[in-house]
C-alpha atoms as a PDB file:
ATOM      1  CA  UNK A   1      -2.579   9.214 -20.122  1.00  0.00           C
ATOM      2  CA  UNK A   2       0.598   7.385 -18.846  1.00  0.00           C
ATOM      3  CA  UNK A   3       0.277   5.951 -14.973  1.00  0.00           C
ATOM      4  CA  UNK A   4       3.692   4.192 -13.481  1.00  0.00           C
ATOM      5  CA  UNK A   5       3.277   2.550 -10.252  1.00  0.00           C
ATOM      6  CA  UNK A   6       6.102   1.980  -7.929  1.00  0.00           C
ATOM      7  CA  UNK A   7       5.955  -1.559  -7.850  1.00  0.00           C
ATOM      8  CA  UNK A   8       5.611  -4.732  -9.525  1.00  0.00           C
ATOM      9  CA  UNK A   9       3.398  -6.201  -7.050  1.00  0.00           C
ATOM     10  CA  UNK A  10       0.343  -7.411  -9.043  1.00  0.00           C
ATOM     11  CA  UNK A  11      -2.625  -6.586  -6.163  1.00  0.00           C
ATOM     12  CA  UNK A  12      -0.788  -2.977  -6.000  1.00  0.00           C
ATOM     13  CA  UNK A  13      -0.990  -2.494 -10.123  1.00  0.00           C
ATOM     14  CA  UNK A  14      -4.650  -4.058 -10.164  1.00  0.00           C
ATOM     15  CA  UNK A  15      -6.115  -1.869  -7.770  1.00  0.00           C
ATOM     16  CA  UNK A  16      -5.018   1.667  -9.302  1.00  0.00           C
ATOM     17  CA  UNK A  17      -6.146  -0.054 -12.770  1.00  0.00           C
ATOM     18  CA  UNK A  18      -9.435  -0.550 -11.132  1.00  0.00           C
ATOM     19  CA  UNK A  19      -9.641   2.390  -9.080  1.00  0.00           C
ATOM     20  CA  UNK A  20      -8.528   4.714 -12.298  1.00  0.00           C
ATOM     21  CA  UNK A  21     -11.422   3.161 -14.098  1.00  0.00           C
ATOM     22  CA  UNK A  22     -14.280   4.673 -12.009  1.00  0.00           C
ATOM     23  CA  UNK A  23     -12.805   8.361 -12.791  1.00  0.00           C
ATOM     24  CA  UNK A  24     -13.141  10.123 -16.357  1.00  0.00           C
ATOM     25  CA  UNK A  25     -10.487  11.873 -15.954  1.00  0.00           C
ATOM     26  CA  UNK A  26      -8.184   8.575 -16.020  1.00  0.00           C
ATOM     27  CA  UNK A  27     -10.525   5.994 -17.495  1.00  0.00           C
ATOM     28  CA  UNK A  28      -8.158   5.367 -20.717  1.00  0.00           C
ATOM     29  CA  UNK A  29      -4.962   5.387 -18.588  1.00  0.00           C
ATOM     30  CA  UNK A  30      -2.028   3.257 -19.496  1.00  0.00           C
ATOM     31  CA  UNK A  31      -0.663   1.871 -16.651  1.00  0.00           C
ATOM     32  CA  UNK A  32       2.722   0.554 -15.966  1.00  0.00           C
ATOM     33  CA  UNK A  33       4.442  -1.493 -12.697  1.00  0.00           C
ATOM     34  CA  UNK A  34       8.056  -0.214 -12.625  1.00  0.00           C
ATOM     35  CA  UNK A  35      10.086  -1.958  -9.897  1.00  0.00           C
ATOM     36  CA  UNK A  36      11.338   0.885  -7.493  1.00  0.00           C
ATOM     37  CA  UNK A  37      13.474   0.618  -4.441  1.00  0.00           C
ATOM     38  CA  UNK A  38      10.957   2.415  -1.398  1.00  0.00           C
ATOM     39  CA  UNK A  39      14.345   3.396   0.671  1.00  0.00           C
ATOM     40  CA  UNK A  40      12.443   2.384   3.848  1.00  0.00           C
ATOM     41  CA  UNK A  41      13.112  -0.919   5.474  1.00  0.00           C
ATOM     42  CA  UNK A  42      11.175  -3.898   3.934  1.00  0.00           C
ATOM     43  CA  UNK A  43       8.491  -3.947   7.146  1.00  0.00           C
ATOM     44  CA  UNK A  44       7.882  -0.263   7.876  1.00  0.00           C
ATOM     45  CA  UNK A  45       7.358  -0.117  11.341  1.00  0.00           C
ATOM     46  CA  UNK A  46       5.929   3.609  12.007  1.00  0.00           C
ATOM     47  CA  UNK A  47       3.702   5.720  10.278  1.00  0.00           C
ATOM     48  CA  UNK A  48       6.169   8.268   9.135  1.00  0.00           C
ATOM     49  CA  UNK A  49       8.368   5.566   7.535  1.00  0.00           C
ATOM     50  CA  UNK A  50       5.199   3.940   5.460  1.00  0.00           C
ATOM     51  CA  UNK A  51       4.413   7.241   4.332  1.00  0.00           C
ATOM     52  CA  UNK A  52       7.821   8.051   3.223  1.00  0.00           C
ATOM     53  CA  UNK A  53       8.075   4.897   1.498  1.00  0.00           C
ATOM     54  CA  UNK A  54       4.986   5.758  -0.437  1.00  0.00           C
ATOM     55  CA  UNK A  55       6.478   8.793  -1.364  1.00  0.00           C
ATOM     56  CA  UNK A  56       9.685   7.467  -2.416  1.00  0.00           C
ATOM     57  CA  UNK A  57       7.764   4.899  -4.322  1.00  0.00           C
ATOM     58  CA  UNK A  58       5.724   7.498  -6.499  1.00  0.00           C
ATOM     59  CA  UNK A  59       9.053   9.938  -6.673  1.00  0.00           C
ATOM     60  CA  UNK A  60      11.519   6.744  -7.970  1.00  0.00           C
ATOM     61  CA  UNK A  61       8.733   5.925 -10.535  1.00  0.00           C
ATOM     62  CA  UNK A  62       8.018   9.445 -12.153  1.00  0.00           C
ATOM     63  CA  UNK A  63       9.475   8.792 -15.780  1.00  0.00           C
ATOM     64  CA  UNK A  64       7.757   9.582 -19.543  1.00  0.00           C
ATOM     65  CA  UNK A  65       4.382   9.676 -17.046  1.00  0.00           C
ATOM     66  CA  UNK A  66       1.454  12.355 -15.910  1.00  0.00           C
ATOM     67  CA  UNK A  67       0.683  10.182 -12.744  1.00  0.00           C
ATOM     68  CA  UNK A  68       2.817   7.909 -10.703  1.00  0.00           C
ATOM     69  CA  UNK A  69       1.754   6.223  -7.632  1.00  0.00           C
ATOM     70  CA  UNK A  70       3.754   5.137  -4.643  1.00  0.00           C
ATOM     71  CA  UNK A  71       1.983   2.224  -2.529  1.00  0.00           C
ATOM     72  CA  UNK A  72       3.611   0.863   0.947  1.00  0.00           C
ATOM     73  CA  UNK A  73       1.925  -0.556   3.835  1.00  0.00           C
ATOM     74  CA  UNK A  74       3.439  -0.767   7.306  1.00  0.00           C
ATOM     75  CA  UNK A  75       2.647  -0.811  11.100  1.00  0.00           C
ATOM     76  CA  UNK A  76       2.175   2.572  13.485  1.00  0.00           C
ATOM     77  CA  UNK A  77       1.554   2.348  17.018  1.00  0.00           C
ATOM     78  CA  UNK A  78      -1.699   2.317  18.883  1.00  0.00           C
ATOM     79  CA  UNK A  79      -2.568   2.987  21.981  1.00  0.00           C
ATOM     80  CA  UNK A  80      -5.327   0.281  23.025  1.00  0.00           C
ATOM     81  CA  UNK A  81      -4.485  -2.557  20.703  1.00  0.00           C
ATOM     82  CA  UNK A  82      -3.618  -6.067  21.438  1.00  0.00           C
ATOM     83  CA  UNK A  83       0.286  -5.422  19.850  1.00  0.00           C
ATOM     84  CA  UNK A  84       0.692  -1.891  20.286  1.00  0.00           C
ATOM     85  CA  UNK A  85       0.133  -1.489  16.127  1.00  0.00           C
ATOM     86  CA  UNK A  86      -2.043  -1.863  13.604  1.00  0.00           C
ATOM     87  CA  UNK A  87      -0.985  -1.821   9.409  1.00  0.00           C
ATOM     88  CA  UNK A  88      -1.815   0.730   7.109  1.00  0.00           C
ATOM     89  CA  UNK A  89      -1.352   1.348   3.378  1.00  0.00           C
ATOM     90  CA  UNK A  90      -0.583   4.696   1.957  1.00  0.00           C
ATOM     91  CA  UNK A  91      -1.099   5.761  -1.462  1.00  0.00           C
ATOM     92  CA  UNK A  92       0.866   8.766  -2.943  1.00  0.00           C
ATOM     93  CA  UNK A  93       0.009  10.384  -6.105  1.00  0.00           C
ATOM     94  CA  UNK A  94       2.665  12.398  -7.923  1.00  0.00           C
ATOM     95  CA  UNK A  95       2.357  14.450 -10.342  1.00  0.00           C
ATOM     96  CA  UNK A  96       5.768  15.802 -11.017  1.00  0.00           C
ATOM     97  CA  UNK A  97       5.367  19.195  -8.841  1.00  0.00           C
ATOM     98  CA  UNK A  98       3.054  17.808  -5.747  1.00  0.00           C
ATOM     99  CA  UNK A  99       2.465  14.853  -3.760  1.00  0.00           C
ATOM    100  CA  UNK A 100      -1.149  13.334  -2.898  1.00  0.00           C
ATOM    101  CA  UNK A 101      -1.436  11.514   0.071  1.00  0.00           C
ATOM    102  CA  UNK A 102      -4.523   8.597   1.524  1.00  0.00           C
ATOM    103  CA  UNK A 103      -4.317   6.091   3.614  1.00  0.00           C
ATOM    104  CA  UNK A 104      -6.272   2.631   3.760  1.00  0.00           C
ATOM    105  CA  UNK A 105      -8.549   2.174   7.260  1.00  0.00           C
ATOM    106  CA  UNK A 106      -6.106  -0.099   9.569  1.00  0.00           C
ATOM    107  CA  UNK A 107      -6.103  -3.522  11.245  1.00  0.00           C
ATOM    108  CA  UNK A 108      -4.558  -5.649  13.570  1.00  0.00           C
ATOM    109  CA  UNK A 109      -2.196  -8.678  13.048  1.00  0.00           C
ATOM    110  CA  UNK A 110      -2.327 -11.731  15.335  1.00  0.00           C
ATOM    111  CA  UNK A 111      -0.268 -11.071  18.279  1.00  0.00           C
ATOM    112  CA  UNK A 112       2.578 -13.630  17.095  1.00  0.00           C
ATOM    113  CA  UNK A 113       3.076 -11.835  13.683  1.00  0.00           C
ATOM    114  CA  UNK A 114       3.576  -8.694  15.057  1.00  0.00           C
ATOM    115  CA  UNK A 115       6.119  -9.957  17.867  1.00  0.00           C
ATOM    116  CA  UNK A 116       8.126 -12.115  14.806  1.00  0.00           C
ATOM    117  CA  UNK A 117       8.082  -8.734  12.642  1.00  0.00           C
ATOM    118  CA  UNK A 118       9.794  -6.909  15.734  1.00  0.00           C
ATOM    119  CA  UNK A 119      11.287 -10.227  17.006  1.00  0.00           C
ATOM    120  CA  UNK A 120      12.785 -11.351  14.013  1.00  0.00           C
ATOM    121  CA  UNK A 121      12.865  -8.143  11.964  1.00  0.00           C
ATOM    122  CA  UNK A 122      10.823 -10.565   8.980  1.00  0.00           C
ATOM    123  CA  UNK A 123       7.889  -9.017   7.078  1.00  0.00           C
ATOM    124  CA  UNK A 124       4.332  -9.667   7.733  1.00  0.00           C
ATOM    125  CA  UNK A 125       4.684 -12.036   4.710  1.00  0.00           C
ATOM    126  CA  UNK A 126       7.281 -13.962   6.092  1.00  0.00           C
ATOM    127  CA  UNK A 127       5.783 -13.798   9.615  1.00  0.00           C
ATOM    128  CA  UNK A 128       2.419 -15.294   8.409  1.00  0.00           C
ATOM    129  CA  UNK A 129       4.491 -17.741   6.808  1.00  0.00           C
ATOM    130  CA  UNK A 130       6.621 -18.965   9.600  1.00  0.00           C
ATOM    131  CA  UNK A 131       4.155 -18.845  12.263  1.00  0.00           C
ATOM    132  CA  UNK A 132       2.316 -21.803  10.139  1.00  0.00           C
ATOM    133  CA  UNK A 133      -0.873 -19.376   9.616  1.00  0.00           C
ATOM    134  CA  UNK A 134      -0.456 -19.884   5.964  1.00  0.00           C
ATOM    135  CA  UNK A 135       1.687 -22.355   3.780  1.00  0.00           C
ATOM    136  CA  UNK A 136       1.893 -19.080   1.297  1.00  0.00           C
ATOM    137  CA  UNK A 137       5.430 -17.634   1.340  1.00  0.00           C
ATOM    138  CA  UNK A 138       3.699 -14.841  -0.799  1.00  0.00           C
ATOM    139  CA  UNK A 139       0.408 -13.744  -0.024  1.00  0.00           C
ATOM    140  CA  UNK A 140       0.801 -10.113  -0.131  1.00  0.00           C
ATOM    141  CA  UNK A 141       1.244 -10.556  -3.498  1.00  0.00           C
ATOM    142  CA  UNK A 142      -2.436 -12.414  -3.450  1.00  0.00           C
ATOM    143  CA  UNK A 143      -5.221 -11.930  -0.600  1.00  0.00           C
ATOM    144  CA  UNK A 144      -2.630 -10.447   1.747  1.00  0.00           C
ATOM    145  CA  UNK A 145      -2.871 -10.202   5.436  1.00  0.00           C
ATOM    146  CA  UNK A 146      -6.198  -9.082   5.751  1.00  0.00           C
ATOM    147  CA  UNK A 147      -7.970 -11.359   3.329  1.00  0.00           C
ATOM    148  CA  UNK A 148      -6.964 -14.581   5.911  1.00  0.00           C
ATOM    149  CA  UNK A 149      -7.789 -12.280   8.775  1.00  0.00           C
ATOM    150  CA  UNK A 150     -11.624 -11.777   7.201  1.00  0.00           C
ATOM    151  CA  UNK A 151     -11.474 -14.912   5.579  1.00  0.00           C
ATOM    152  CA  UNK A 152     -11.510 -13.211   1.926  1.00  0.00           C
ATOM    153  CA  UNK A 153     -14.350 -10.613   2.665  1.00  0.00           C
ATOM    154  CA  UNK A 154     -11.873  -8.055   2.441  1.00  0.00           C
ATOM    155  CA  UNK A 155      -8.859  -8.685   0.545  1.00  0.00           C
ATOM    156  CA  UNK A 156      -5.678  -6.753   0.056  1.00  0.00           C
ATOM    157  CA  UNK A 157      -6.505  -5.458  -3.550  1.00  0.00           C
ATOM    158  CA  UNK A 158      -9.516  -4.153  -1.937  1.00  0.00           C
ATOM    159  CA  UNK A 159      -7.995  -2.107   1.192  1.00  0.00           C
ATOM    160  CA  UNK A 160      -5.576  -0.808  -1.113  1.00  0.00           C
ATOM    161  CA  UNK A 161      -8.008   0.930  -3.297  1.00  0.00           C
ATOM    162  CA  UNK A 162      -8.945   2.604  -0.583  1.00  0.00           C
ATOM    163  CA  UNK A 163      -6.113   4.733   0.256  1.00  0.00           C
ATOM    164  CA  UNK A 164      -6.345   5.193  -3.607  1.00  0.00           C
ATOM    165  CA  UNK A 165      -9.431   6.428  -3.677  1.00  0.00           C
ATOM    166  CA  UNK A 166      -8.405   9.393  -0.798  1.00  0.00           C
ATOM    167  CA  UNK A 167      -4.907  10.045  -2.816  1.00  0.00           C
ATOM    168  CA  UNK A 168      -7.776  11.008  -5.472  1.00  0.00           C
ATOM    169  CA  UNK A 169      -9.471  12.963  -3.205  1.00  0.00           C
ATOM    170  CA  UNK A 170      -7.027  15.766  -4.141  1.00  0.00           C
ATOM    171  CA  UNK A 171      -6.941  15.893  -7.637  1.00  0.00           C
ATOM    172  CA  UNK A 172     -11.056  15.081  -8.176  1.00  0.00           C
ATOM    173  CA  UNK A 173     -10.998  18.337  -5.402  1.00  0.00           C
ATOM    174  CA  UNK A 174      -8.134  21.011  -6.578  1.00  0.00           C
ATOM    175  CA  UNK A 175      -9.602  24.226  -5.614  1.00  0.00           C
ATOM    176  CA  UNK A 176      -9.982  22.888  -2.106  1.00  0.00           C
ATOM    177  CA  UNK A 177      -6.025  21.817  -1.865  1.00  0.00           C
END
């Protein structure tokens, strides 16, 4: 079975490789990065736009495949937090006819990143990066975000399999979707 992913992102390929490995269905799936514009802005800054982005992802990828998978993480508002947001990845599945949405649990960035995202209009990369919290230009492309904010117990290969694993959801459930 042929997967495409929506991205050349390493952590993003790696965790539907390892997610896809836990399910019979997809165990001895091929699976392919393929760099794909998400038509959102490069920090999503609502829900609906990190969602479409997934989408777009998964849609822009669908080519000599049975799967593809759009990943995108962004910011939505919360009531209650520090910021006002918290970030939080979507997975969507397609499968040439339907989409399969999950999203990751979410977290809060330090109070200057989010102000230089909306500030600025940088990334969270580039935030982290020139608020001197890291001296990696690129780490959502290794721990991410959340692995300096847990201090590597969770890092972002790991909170992106989990808006993998409820994409799945559907598919592993059909007759209740």
């Amino acid at each position: 079975m042929n997967v495409n992913v929506g991205s050349k992102n390493s952590e993003k390929i790696e965790a539907v490789k390892e997610v896809l490995k836990e399910y019979s269905y997809f165990k001895d799936s091929f699976v392919v990065g393929i760099e794909v514009n998400s038509n959102v802005s490069n920090q999503p800054k609502s829900m609906n736009e990190t969602i479409q982005g997934a989408i777009n992802r998964a849609c822009g990828c669908f080519m000599n495949c049975d799967y593809s998978f759009g990943i995108e993480s962004g910011l939505m508002k919360v009531q209650s937090t520090k910021t006002g947001y918290m970030d939080v990845t979507c997975c969507a599945i397609f499968d040439g006819k339907k989409i399969c949405l999950g999203l990751s649990p979410a977290f809060e960035y330090p109070i200057k990143v989010t102000k230089m995202v909306f500030d600025l209009n940088v990334n969270i990369n580039q935030a982290f990066f020139k608020t001197g919290l890291t001296d990696n230009p690129n780490l959502g492309s290794a721990e991410g975000g959340i692995g300096f904010l847990t201090k590597g117990r969770i890092l972002r290969r790991d909170y992106t399999k989990q808006a993998i694993y409820m994409a799945l959801i559907h598919l592993e459930n059909p007759e209740l979707y």
